[in-house]
Structure formats: C-alpha cells, structure tokens
N, C-alpha and C. Protein backbone atom coordinates (compact mmCIF):
# COMPACT_ATOMS: atom_id res chain seq x y z
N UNK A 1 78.60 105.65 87.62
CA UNK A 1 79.79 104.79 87.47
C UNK A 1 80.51 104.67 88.81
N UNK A 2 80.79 103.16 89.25
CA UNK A 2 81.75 103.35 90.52
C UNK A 2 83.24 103.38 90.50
N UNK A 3 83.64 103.67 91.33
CA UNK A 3 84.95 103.63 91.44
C UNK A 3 86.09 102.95 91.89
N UNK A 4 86.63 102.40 90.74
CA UNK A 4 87.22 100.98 91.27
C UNK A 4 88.76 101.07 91.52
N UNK A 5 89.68 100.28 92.26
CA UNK A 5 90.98 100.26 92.22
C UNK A 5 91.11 98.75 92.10
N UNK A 6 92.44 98.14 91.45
CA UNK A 6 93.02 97.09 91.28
C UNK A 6 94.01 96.80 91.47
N UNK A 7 94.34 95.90 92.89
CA UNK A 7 95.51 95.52 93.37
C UNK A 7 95.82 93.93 92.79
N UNK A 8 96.98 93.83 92.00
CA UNK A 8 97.36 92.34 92.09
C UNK A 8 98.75 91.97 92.29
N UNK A 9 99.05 91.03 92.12
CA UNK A 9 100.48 90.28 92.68
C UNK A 9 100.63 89.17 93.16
N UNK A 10 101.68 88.75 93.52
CA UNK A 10 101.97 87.02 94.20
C UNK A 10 101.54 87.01 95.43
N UNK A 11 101.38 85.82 95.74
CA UNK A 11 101.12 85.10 97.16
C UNK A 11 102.04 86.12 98.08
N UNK A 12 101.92 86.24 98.84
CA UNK A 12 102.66 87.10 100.05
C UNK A 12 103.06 88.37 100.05
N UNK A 13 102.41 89.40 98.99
CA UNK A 13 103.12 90.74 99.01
C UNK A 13 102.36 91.53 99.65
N UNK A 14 101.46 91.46 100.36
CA UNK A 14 101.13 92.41 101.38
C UNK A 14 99.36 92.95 100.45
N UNK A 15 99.32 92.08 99.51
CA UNK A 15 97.34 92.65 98.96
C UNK A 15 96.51 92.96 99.61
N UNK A 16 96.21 91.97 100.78
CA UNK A 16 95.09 92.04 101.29
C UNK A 16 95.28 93.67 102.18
N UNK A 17 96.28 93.00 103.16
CA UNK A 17 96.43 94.03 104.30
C UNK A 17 96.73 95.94 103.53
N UNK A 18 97.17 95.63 102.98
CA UNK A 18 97.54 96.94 102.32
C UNK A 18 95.83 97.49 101.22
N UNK A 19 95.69 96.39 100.72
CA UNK A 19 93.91 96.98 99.98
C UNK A 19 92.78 97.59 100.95
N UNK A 20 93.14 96.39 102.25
CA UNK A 20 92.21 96.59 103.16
C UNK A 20 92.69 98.34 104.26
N UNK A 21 93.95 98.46 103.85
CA UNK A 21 94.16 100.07 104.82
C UNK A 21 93.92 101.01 103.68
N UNK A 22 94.05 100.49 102.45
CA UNK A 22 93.82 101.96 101.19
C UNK A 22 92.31 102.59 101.53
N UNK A 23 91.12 100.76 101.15
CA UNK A 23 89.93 101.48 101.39
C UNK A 23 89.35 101.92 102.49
N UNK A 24 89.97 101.48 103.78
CA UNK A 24 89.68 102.49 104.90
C UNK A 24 89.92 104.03 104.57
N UNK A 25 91.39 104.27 104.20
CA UNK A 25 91.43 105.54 104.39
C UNK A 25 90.78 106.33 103.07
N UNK A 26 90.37 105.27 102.20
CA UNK A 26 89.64 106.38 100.85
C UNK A 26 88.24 106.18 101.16
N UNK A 27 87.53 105.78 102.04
CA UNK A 27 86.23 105.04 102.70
C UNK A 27 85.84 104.34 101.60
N UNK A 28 86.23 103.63 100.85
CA UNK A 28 86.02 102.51 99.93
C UNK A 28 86.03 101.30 100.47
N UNK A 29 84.63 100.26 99.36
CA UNK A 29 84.66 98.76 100.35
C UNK A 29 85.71 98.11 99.82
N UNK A 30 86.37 96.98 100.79
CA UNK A 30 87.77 96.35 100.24
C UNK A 30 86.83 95.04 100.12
N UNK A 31 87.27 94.37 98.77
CA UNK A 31 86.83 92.66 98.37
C UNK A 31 87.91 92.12 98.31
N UNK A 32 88.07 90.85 99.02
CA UNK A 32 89.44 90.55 98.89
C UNK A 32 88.91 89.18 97.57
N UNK A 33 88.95 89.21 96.57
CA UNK A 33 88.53 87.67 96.27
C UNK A 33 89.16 86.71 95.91
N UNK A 34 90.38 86.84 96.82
CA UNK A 34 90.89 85.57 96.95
C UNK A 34 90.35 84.55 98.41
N UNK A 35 89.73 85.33 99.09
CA UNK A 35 89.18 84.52 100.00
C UNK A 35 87.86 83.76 99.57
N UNK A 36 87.01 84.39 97.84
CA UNK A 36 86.11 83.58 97.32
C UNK A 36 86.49 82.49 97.26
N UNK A 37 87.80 82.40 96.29
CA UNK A 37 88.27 81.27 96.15
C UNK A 37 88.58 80.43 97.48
N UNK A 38 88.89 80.68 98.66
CA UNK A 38 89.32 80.10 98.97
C UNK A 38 88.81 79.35 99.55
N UNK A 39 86.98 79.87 99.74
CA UNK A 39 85.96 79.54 100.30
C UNK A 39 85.23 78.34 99.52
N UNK A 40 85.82 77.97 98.35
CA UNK A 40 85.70 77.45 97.52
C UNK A 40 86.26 76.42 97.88
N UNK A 41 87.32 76.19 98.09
CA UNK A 41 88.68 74.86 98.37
C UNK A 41 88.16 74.66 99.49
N UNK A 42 87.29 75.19 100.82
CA UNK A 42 87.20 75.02 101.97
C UNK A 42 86.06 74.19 101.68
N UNK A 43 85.05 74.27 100.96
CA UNK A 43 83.65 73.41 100.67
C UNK A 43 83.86 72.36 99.90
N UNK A 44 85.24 72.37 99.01
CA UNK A 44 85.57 71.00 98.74
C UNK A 44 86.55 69.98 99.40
N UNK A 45 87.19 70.41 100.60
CA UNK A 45 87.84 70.07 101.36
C UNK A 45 86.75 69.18 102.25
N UNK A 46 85.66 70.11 102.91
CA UNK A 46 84.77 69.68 103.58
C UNK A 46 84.01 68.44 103.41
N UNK A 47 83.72 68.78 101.81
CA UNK A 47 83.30 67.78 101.38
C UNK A 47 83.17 66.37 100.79
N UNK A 48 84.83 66.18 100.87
CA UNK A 48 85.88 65.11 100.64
C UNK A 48 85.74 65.02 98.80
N UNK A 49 85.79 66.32 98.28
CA UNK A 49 85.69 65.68 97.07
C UNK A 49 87.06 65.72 96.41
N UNK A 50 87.62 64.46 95.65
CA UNK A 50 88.28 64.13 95.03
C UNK A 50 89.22 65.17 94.26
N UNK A 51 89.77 65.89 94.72
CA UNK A 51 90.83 66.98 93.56
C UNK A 51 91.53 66.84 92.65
N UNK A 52 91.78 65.49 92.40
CA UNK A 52 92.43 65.26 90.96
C UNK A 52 91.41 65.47 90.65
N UNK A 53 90.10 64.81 90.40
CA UNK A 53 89.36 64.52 89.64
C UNK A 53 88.55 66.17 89.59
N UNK A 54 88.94 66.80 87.84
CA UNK A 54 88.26 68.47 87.53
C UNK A 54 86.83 67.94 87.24
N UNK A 55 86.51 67.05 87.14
CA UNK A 55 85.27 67.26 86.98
C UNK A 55 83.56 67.18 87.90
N UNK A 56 84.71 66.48 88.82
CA UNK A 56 83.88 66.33 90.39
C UNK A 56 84.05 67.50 90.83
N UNK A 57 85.00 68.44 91.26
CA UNK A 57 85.13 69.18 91.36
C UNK A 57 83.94 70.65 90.35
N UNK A 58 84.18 70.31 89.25
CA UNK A 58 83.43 71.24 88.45
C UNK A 58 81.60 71.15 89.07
N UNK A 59 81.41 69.75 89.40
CA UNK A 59 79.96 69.69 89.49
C UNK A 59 79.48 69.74 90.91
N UNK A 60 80.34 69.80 91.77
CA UNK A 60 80.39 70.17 93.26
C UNK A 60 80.13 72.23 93.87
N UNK A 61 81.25 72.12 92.40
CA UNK A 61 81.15 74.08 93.13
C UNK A 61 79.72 74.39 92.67
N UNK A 62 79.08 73.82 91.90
CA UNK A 62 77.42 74.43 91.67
C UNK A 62 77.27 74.29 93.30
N UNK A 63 77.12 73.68 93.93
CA UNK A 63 76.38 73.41 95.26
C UNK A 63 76.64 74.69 95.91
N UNK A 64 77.79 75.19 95.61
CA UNK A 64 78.33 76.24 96.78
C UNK A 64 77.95 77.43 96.61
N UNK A 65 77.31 78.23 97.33
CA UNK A 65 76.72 79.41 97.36
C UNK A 65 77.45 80.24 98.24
N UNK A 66 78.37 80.81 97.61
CA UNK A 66 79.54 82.10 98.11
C UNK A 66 78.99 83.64 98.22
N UNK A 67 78.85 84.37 98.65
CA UNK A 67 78.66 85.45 98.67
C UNK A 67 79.44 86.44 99.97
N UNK A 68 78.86 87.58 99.83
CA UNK A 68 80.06 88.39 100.96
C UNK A 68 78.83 89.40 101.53
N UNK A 69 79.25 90.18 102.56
CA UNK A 69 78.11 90.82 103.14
C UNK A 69 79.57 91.58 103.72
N UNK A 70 78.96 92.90 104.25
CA UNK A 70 79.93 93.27 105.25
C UNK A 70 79.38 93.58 106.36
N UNK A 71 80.15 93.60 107.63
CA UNK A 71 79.54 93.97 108.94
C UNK A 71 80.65 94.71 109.74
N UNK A 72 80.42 96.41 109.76
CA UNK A 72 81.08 97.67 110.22
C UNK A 72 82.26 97.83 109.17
N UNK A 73 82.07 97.68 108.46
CA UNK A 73 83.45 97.49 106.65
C UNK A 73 83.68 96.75 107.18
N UNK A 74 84.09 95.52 107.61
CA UNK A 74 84.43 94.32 107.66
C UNK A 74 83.97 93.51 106.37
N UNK A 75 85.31 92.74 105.75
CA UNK A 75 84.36 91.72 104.86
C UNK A 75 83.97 90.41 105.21
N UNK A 76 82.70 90.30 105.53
CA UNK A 76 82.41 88.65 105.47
C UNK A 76 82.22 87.59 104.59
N UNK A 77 82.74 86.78 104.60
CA UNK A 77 82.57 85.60 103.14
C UNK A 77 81.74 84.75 103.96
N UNK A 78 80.60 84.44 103.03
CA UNK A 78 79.19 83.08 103.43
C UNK A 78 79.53 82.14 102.66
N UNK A 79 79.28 81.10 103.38
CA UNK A 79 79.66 79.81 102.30
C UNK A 79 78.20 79.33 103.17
N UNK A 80 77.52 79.12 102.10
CA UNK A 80 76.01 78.48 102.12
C UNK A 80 75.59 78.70 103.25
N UNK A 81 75.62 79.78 103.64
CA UNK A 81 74.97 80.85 104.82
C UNK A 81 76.09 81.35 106.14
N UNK A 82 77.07 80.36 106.09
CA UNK A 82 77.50 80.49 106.86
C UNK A 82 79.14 81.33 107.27
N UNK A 83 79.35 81.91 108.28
CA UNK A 83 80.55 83.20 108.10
C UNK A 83 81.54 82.17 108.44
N UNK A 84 82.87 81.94 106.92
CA UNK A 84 83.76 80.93 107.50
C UNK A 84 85.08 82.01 106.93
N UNK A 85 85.02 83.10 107.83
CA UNK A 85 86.48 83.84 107.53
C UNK A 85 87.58 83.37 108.36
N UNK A 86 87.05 82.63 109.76
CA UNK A 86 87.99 81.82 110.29
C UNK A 86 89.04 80.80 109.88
N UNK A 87 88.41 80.16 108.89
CA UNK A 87 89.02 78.71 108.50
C UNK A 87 89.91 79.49 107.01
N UNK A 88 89.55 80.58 106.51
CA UNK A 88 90.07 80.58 104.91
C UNK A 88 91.95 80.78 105.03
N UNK A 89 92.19 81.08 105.95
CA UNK A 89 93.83 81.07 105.59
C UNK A 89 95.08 80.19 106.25
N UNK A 90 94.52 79.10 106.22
CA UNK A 90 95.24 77.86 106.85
C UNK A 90 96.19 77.32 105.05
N UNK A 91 97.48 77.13 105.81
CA UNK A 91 97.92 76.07 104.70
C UNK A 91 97.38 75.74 103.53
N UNK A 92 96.95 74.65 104.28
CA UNK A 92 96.17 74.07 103.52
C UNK A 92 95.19 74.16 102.42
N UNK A 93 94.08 74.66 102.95
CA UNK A 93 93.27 75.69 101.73
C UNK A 93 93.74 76.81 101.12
N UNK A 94 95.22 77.18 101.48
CA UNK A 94 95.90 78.24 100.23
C UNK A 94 96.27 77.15 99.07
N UNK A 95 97.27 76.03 99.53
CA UNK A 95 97.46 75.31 98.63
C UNK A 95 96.31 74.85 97.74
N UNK A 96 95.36 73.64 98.39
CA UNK A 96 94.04 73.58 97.53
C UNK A 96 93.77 74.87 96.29
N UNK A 97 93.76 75.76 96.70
CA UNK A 97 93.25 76.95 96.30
C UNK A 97 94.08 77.03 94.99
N UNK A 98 95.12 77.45 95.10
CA UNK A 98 96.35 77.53 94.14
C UNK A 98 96.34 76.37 93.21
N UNK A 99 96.44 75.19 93.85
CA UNK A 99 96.67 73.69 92.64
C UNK A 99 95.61 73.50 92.26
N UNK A 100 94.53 73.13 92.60
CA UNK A 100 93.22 72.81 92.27
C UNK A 100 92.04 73.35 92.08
N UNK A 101 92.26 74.61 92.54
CA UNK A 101 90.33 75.37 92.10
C UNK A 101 89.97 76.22 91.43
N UNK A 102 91.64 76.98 91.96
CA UNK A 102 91.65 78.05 90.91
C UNK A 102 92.04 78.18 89.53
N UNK A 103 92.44 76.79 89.34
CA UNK A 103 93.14 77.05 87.77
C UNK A 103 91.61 76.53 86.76
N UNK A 104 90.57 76.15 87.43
CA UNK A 104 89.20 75.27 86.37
C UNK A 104 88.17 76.52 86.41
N UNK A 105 88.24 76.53 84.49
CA UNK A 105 87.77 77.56 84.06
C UNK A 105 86.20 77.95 85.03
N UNK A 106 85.71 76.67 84.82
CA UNK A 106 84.18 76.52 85.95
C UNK A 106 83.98 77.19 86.79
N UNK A 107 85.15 77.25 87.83
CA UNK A 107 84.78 77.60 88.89
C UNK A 107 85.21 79.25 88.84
N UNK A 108 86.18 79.70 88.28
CA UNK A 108 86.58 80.75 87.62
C UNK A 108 85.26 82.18 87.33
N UNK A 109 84.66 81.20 86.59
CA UNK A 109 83.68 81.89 85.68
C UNK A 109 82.70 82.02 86.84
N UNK A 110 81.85 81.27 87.67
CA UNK A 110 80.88 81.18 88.59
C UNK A 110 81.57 82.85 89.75
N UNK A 111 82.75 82.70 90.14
CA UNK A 111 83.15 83.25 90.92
C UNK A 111 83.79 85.31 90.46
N UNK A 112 83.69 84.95 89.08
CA UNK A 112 83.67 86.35 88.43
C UNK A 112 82.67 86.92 88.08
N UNK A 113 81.66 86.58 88.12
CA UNK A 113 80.12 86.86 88.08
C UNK A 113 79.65 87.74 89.25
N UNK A 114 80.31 87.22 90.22
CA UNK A 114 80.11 87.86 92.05
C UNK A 114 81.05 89.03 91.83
N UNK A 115 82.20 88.68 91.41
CA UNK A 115 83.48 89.82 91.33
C UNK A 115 82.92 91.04 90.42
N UNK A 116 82.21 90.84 89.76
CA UNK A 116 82.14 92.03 88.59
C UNK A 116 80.89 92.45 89.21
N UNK A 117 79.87 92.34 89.94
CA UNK A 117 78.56 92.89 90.25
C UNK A 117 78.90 93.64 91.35
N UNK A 118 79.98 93.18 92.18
CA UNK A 118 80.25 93.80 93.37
C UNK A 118 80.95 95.23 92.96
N UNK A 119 82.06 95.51 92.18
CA UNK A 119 82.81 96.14 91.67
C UNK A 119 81.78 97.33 91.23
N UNK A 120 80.55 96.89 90.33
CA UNK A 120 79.37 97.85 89.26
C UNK A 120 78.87 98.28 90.69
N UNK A 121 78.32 97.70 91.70
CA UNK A 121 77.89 98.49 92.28
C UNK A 121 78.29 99.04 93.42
N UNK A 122 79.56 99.03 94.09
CA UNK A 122 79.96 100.19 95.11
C UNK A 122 81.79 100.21 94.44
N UNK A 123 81.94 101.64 95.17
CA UNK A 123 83.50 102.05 94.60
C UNK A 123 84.25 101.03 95.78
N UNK A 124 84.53 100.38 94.91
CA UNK A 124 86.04 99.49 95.58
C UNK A 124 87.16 99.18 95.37
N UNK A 125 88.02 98.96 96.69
CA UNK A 125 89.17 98.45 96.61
C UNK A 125 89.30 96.80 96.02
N UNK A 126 89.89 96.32 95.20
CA UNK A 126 89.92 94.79 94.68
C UNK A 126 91.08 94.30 94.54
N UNK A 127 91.77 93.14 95.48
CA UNK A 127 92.66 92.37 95.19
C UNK A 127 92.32 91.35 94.80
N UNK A 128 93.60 90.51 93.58
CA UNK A 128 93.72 89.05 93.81
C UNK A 128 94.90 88.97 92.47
N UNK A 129 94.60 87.81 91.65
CA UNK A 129 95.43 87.66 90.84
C UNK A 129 95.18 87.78 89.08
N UNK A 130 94.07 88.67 89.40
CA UNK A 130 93.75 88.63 87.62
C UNK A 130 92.64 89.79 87.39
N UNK A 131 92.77 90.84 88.91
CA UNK A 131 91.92 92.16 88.68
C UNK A 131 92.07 93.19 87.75
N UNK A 132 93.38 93.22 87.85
CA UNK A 132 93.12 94.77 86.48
C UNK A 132 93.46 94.21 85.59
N UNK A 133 93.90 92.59 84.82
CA UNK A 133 93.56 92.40 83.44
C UNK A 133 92.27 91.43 83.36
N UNK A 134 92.23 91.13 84.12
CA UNK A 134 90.68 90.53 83.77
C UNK A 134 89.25 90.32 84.03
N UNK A 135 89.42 90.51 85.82
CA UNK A 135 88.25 90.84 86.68
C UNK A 135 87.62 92.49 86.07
N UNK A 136 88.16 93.21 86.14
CA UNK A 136 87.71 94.98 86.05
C UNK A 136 89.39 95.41 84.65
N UNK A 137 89.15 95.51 84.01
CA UNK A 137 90.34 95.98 82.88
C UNK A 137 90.16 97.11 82.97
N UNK A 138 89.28 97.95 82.90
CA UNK A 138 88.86 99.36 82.91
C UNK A 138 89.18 100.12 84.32
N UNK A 139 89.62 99.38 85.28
CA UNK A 139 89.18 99.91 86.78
C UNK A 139 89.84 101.37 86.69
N UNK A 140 89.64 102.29 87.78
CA UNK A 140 90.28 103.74 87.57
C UNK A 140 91.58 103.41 87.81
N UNK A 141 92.64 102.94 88.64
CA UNK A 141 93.45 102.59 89.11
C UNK A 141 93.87 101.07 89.36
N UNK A 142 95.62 101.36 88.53
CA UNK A 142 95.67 99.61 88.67
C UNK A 142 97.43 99.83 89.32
N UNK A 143 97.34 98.67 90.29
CA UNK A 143 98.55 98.40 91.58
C UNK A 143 99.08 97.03 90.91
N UNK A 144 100.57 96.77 90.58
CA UNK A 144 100.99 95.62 90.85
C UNK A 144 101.99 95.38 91.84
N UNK A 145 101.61 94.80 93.10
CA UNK A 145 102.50 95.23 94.57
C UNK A 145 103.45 93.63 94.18
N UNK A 146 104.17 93.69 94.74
CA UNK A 146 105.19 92.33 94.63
C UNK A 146 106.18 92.87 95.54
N UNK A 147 107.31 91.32 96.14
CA UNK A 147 108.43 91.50 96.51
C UNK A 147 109.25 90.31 96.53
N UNK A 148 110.10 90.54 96.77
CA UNK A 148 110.87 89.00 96.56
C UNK A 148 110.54 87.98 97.48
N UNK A 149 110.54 86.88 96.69
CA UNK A 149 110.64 85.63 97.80
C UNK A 149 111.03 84.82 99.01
N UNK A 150 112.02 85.91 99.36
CA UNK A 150 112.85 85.79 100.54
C UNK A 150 111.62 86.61 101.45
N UNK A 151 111.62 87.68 101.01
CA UNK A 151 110.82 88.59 101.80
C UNK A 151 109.39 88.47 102.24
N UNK A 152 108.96 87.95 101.28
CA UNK A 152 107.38 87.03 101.37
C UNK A 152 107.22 85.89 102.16
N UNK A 153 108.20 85.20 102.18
CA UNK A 153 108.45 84.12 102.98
C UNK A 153 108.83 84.29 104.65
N UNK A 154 110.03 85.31 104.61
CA UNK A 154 109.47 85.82 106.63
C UNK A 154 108.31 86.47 106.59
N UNK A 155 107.29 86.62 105.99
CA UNK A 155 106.47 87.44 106.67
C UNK A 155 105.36 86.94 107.07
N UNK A 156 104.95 85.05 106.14
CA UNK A 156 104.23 84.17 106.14
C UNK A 156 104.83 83.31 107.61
N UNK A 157 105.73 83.60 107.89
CA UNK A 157 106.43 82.92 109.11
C UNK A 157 106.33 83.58 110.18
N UNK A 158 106.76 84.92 110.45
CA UNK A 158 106.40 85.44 111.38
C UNK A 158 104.77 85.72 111.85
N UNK A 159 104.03 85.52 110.80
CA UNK A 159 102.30 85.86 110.76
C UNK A 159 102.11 84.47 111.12
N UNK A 160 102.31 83.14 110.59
CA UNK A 160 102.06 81.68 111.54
C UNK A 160 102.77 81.61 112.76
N UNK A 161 104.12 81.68 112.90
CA UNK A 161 104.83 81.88 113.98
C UNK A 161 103.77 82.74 115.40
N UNK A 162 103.51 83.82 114.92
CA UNK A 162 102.77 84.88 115.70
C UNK A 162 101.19 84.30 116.47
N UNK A 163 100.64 83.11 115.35
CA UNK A 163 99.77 82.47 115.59
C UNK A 163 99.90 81.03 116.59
N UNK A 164 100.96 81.02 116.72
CA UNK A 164 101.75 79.43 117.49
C UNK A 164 101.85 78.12 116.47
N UNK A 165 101.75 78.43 115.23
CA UNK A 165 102.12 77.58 114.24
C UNK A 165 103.42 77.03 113.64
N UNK A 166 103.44 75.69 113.92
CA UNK A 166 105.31 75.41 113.53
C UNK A 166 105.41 75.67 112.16
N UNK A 167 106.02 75.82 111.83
CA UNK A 167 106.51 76.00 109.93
C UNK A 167 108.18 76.22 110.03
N UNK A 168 108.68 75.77 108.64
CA UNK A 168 109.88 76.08 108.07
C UNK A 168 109.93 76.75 107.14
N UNK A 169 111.10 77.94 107.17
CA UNK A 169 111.12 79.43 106.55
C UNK A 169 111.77 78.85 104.97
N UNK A 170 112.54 77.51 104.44
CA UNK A 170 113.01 77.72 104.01
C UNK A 170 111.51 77.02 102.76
N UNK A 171 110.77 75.65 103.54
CA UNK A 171 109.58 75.13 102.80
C UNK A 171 108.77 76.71 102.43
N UNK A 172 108.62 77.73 103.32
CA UNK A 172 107.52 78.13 103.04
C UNK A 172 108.00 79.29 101.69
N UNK A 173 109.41 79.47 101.68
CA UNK A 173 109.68 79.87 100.20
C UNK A 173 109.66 78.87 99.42
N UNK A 174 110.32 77.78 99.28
CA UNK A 174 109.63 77.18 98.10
C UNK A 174 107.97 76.97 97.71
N UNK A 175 107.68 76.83 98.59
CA UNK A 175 105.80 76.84 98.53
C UNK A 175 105.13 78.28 97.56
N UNK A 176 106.02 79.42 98.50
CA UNK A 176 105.53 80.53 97.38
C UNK A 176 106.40 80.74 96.05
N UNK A 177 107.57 79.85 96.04
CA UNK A 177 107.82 79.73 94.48
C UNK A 177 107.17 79.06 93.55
N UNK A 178 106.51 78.14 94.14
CA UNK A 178 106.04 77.10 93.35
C UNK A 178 104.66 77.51 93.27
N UNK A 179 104.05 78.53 94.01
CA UNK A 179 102.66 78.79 93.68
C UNK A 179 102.84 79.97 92.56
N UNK A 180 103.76 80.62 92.51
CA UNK A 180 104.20 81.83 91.87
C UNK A 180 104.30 81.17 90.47
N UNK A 181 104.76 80.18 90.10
CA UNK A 181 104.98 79.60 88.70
C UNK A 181 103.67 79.12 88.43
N UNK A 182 102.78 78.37 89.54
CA UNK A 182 101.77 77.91 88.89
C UNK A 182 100.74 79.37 88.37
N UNK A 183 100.76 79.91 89.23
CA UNK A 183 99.86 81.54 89.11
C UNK A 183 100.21 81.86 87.63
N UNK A 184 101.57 82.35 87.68
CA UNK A 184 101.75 83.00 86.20
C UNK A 184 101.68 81.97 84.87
N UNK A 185 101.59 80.77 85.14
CA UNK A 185 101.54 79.40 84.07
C UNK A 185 100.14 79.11 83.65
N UNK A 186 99.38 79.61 84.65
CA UNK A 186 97.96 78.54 84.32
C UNK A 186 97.25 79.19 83.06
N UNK A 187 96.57 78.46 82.59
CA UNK A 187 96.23 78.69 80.84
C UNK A 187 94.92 79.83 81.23
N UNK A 188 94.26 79.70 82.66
CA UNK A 188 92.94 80.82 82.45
C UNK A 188 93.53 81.87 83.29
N UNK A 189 93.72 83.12 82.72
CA UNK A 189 93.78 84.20 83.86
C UNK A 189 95.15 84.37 84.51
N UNK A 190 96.21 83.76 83.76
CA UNK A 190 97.52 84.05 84.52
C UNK A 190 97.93 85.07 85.36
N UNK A 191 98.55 84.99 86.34
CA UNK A 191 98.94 85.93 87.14
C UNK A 191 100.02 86.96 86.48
N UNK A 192 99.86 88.21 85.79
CA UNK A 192 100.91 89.30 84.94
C UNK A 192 100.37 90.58 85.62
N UNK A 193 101.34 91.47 85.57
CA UNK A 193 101.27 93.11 85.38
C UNK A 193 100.59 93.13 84.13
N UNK A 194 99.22 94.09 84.68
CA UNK A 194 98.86 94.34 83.56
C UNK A 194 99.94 95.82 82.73
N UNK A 195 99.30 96.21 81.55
CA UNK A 195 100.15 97.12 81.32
C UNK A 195 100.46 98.76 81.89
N UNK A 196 98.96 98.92 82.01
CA UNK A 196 98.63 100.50 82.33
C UNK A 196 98.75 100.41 83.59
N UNK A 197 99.13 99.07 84.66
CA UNK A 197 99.38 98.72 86.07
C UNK A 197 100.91 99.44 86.45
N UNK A 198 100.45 100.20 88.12
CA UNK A 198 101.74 100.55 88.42
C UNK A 198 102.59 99.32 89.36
N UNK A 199 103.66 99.10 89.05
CA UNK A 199 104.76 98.33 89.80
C UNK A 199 104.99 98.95 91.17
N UNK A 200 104.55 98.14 92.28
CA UNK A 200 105.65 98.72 93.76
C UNK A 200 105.80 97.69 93.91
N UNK A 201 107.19 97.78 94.40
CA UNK A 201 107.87 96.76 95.21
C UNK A 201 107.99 96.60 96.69
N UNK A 202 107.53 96.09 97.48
CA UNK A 202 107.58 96.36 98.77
C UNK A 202 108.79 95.61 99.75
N UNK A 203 109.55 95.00 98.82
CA UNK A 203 110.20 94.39 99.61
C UNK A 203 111.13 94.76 100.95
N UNK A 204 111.25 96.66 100.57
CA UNK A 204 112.03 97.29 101.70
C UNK A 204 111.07 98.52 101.87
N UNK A 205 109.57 97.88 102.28
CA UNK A 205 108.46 99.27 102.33
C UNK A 205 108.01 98.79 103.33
N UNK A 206 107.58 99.70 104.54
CA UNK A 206 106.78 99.08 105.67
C UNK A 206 105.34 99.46 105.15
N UNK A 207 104.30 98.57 105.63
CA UNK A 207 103.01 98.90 105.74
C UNK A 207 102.27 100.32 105.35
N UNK A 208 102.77 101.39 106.01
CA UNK A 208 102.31 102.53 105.94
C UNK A 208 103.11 103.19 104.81
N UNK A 209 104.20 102.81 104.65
CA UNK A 209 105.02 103.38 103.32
C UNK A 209 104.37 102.97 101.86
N UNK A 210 103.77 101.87 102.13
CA UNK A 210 103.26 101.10 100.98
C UNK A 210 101.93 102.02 100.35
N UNK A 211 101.11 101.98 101.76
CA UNK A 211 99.33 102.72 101.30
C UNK A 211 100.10 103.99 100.79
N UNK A 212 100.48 105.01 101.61
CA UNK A 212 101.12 106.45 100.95
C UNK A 212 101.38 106.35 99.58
N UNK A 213 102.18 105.20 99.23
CA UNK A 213 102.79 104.72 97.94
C UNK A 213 101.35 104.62 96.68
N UNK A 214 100.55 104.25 97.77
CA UNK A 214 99.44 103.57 96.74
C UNK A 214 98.34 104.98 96.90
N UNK A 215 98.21 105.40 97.54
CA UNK A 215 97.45 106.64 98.12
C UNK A 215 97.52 107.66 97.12
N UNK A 216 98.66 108.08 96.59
CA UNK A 216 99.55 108.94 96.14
C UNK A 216 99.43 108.79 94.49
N UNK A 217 99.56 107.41 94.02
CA UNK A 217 99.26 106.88 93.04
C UNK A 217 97.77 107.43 92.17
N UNK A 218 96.84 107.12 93.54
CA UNK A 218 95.31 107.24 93.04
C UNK A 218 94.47 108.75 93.24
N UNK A 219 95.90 109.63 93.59
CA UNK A 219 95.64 110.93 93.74
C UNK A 219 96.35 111.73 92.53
N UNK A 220 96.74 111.11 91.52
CA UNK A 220 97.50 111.78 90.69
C UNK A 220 96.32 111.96 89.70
C-alpha cells in the first residue's frame, strides 16, 4: 500500500509550493494535478478550439496525451511528448482551466485515471481541488490550506510582478473570487473541505511555518 497525502484549497493558498517542500522533506513524489489540467487548456488553446462549444472540447481532449515523468524529483508534465511546464501558469490558461476544462465531466474522468494510478503506485504528496474527497478519499493524510483573498491576491502579484508582468492587485482579487465560486459551484467535484481534512489557514503563516504545520500534522 502507498502512502498518500492530500492537499486541497483555492486558487492562491500556497498548494503547490508548500506540497512540493512537504514531499521533499518526507522524500515523497509531489503531483501537482492541477498542472494536468492545465496542460489540458494549453492543447486547447493551441489548438484554437472553440470553448463555448463542451463538446468540441470533449472530442479534442481524446487527442491529448498528458502524462508526467520526473527528472531529479522534479515534476514534468508531457503534453504529446513534449515538456510544457513553461507555458502552464500564465493567466490565461489558469482562467481557461477554471471556466472551461475543468468543470466537463470528460475531461475530468480521462485525467483521474492518471491521478489515481500515480497515487497506487508511489507514496505521494497530491494537490488540487478535489483530492481528499474525490481523487484519493482514503489517502493517509488530508490538508485543507486556504487564506483570504486579500492575501492570495498579493502573492499572485508579487510572483507576476517578480516575473516583469503588469497586473492589477485589485482585478487579480476579483479573478480569485470569481474562480473560488466557480470551484466550489461546479456540479462535478466541487471544491469543499473534506471532512476528516485538517483546516490551515495561512494567511499569517510564512512558507516554512506552513510545511512544520503540515509536517507535524502527518506525524501525529
């Protein structure tokens, strides 16, 4: 049996970066799979297909062959062979991601198939928005990290800012309000605390206060 942990929460609370320092320091592999998805919105972006339209969409993601490999624990995401961890966290393909790919059961289902084989076979760290109630329910350990919207929002600013990207602090909270309602609204897989999930709040936790937080958790 492997050994799994489950991190979930909203857009901006620190999942990735914080999953990705837990399984360093527990030498566990970190999956982030929200970058599946996002690798997902990036091949339909590419491909000019139509996003209103769910059903072009539905018959497009067959084409896409997602998978992950790692190189030195690093995670790599392949999109039909190719390593596009560069392009997955632009604007743009978060939004795509959020309004359009992730809410169709289709693509859902194709992309939890990868999530659950990876999980059975090595002990991992797992973020996104529907791991410990629906990706892994059983996992040994379940995280629900969150913080307020104010707080999520400088940190998406200072991380583009840091990159030489213009943005406005006040758009990029509404952006994560409005992804936050669609997350917890959508009819497959809503974004919730699960129950047996522990609550941190990070909104006044630095980085290293957070893993300890979570460290500590999975040592009890």
């Amino acid at each position: 049996m492997s050994y799994n942990i489950a991190i979930d929460g909203p857009a901006g609370a620190g999942k990735s970066t914080i999953a990705r320092a837990v399984a360093e320091r527990m030498r566990l592999i970190y999956v982030d799979t929200g970058a599946l998805y996002r690798a997902m919105s990036l091949f339909m972006l590419r491909e000019g297909v139509d996003l209103q339209d769910g059903e072009a969409v539905i018959r497009k993601c067959r084409e896409a062959d997602i998978t992950i490999r790692y190189e030195e624990g690093v995670q790599v995401v392949l999109l039909n062979g190719e390593n596009v961890n560069e392009y997955l966290r632009t604007e743009e393909v978060g939004h795509v991601t959020s309004t359009y790919v992730s809410v169709i059961p289709e693509v859902r289902e194709k992309l939890l198939e990868l999530q659950k084989r990876l999980a059975a076979e090595s002990d991992c760290v797992m973020d996104g928005r529907d791991i410990g109630t629906c990706v892994l329910p059983h996992a040994d350990r379940k995280i629900y990290l969150t913080a307020s919207s104010e707080v999520r929002a400088r940190r998406r600013y200072n991380e583009l800012a840091a990159r030489g990207e213009e943005c406005e602090l006040e758009k990029l909270q509404r952006d994560i309000e409005e992804r936050d309602y669609r997350d917890m609204h959508r009819e497959i897989s809503p974004l919730r605390q699960a129950e047996d999930a522990v609550l941190v709040d990070t909104s006044d936790m630095t980085v290293d206060e957070v893993v300890e937080r979570i460290l500590a958790i999975c040592k009890r």
